[in-house]
C-alpha atoms as a PDB file:
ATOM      1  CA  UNK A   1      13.831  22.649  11.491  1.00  0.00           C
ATOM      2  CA  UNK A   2      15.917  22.641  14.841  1.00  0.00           C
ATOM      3  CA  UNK A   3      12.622  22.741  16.371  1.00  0.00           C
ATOM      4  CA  UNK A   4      11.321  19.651  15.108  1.00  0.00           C
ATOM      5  CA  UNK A   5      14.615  17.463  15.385  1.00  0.00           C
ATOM      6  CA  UNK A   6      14.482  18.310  18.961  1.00  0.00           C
ATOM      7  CA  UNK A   7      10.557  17.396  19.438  1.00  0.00           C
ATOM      8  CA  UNK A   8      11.525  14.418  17.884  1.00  0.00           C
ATOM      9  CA  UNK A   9      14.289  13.296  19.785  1.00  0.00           C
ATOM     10  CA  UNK A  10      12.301  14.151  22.975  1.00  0.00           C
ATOM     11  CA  UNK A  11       9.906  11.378  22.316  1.00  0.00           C
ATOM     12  CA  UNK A  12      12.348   9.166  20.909  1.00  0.00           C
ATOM     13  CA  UNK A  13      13.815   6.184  22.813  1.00  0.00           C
ATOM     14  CA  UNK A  14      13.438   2.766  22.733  1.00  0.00           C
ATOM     15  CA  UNK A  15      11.690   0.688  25.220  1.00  0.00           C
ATOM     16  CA  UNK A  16      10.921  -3.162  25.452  1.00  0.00           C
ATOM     17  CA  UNK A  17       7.042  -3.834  25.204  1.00  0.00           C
ATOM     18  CA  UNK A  18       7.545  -7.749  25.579  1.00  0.00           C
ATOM     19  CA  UNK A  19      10.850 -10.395  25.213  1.00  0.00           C
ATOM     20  CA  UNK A  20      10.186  -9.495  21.584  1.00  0.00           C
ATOM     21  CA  UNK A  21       8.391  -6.470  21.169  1.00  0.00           C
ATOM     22  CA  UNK A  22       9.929  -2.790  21.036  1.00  0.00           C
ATOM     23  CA  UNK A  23       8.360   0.907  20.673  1.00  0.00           C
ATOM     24  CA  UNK A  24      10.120   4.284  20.252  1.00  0.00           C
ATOM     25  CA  UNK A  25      13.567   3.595  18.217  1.00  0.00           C
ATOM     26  CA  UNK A  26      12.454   5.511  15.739  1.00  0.00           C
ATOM     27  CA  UNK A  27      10.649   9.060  16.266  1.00  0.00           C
ATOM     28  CA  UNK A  28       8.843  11.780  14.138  1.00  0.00           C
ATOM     29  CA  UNK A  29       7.944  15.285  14.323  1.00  0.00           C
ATOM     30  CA  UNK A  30       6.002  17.373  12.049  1.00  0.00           C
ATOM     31  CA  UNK A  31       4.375  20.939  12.003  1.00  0.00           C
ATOM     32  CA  UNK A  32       1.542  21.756  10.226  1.00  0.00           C
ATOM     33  CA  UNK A  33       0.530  24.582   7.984  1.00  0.00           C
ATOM     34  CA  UNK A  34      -0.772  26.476  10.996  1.00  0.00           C
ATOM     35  CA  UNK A  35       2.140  25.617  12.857  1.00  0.00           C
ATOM     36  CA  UNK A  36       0.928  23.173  15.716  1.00  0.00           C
ATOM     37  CA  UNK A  37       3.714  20.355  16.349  1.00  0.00           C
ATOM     38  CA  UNK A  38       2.702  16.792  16.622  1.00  0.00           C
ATOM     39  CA  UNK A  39       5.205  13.860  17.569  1.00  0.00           C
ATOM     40  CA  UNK A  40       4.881  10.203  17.400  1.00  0.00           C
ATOM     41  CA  UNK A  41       6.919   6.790  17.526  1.00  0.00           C
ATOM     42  CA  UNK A  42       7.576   3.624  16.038  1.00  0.00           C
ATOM     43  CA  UNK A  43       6.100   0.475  17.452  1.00  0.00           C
ATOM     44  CA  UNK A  44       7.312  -2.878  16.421  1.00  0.00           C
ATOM     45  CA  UNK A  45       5.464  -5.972  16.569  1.00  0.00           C
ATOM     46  CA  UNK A  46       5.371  -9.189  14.309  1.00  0.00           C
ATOM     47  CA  UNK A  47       3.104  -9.786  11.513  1.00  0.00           C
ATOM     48  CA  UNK A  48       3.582  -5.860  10.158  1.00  0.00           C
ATOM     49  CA  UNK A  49       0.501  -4.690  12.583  1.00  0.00           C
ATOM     50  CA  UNK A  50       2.909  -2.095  14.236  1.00  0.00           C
ATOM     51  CA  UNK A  51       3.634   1.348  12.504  1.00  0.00           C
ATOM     52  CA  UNK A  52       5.990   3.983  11.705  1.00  0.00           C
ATOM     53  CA  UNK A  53       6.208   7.107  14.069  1.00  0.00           C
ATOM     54  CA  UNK A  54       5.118   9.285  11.204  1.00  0.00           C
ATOM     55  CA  UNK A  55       2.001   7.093  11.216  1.00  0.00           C
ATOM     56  CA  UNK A  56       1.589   8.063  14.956  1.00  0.00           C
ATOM     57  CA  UNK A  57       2.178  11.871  14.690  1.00  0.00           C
ATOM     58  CA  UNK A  58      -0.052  12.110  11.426  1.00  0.00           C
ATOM     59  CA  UNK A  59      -2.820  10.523  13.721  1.00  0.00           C
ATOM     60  CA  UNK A  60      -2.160  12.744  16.465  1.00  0.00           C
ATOM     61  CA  UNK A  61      -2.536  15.473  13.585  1.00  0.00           C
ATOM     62  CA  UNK A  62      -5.543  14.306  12.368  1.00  0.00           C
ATOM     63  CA  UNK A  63      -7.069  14.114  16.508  1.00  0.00           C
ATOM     64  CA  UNK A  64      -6.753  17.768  15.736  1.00  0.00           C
ATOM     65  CA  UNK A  65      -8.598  18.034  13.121  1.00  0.00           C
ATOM     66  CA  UNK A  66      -5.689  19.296  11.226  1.00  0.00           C
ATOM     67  CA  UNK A  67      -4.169  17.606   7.507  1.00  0.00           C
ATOM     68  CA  UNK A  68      -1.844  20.429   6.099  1.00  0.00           C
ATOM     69  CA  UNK A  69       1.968  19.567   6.745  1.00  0.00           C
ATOM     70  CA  UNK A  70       4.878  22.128   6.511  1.00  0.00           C
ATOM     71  CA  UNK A  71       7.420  20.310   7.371  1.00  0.00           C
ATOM     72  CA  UNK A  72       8.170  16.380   8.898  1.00  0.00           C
ATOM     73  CA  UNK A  73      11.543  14.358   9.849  1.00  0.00           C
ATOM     74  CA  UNK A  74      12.072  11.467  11.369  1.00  0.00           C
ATOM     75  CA  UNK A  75      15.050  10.142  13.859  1.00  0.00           C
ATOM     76  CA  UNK A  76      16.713   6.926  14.948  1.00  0.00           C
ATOM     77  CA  UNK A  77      19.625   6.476  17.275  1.00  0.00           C
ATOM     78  CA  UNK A  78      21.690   6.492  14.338  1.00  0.00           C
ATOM     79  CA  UNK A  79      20.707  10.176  13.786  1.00  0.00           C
ATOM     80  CA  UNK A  80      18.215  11.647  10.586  1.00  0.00           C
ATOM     81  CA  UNK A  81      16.128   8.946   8.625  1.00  0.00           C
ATOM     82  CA  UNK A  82      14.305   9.576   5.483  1.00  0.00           C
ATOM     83  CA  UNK A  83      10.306   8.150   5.729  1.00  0.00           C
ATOM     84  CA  UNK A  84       9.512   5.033   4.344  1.00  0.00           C
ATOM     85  CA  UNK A  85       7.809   4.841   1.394  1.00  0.00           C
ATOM     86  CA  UNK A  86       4.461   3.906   3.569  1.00  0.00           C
ATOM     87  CA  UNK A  87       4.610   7.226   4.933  1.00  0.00           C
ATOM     88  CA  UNK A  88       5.298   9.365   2.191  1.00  0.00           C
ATOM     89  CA  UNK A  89       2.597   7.969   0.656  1.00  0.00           C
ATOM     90  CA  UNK A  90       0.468   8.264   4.147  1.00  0.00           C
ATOM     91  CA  UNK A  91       1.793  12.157   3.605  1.00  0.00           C
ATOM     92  CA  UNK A  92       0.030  12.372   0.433  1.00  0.00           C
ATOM     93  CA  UNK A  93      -3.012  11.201   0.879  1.00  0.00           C
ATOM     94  CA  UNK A  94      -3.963  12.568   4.217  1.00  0.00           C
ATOM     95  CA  UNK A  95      -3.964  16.182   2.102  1.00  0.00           C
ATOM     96  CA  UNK A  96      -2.341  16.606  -1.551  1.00  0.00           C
ATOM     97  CA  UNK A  97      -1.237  19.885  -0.810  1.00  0.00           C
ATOM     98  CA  UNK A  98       1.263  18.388   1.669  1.00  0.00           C
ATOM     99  CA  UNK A  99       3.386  16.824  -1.359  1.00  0.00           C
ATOM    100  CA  UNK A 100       4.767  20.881  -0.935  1.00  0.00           C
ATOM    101  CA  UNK A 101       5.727  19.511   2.555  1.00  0.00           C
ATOM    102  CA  UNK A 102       9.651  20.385   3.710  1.00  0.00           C
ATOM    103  CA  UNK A 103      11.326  16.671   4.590  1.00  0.00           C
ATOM    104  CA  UNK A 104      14.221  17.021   6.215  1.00  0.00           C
ATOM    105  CA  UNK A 105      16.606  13.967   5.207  1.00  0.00           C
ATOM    106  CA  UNK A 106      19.727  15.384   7.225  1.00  0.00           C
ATOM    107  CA  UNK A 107      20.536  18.310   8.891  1.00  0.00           C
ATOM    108  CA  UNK A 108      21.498  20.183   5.902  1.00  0.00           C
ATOM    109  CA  UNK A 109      19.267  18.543   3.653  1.00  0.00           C
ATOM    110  CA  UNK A 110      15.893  19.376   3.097  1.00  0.00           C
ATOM    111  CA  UNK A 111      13.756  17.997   0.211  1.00  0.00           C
ATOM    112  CA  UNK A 112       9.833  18.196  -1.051  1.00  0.00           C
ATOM    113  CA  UNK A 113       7.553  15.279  -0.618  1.00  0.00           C
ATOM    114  CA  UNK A 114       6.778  15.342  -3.889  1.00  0.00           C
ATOM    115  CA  UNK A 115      10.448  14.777  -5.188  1.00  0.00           C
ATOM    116  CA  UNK A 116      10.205  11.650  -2.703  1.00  0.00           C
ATOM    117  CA  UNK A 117       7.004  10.764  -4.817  1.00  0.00           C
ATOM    118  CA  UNK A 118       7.907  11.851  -8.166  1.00  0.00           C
ATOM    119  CA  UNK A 119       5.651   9.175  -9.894  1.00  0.00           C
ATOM    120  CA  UNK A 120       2.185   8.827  -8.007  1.00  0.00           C
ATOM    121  CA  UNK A 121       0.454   5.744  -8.592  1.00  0.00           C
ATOM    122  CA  UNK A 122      -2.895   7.256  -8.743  1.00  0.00           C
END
């Protein structure tokens, strides 16, 4: 998992997009089942039309033509974050096998998807 905390954390950063407007304080690595690695970023904007950075590395998955996730995690400057609830559920649908997908919610702890998700609503 060192591997993907450190992918993540070299795309993470934040920078200013406008007076209001911010992109990359949160970042998000995952690698899939056939163990490609894929990294994204958050982009904040008003009105909830920006998106999480495990939005952006599940579409730069999916540019791949790839939907099977081993394993994901997410940082912020304050160190590990767990996904939202958005993404897990993003998680789930792009495949269903990736509810077996490793999310790391601290350095030392390392959880299924589908304990995150332990009541679908489908």
């Amino acid at each position: 998992m060192k591997d993907l905390i450190r992918a993540a954390r070299e795309v993470q950063g934040s920078f200013s997009l406008s007076e209001d407007f911010s992109a990359g304080a949160v970042a998000a690595a995952l690698k899939t089942k056939s163990g490609n690695v894929y990294t994204g970023i958050c982009i904040e904007l008003a009105c909830g039309i920006g998106f999480c950075a495990e939005h952006s590395a599940v579409a730069e998955m999916l540019k791949h033509r790839e939907t099977e996730i081993e394993a994901v995690v997410a940082v912020s400057p304050e160190g590990i974050i767990p996904p939202c609830g958005r993404c897990r559920e993003l998680l789930a649908q792009v495949n269903e096998s990736n509810l077996q997908t490793r999310v790391l919610l601290a350095e030392d702890e390392v959880v299924l998807l589908k304990d995150l998700l332990p009541h679908r609503w489908y």
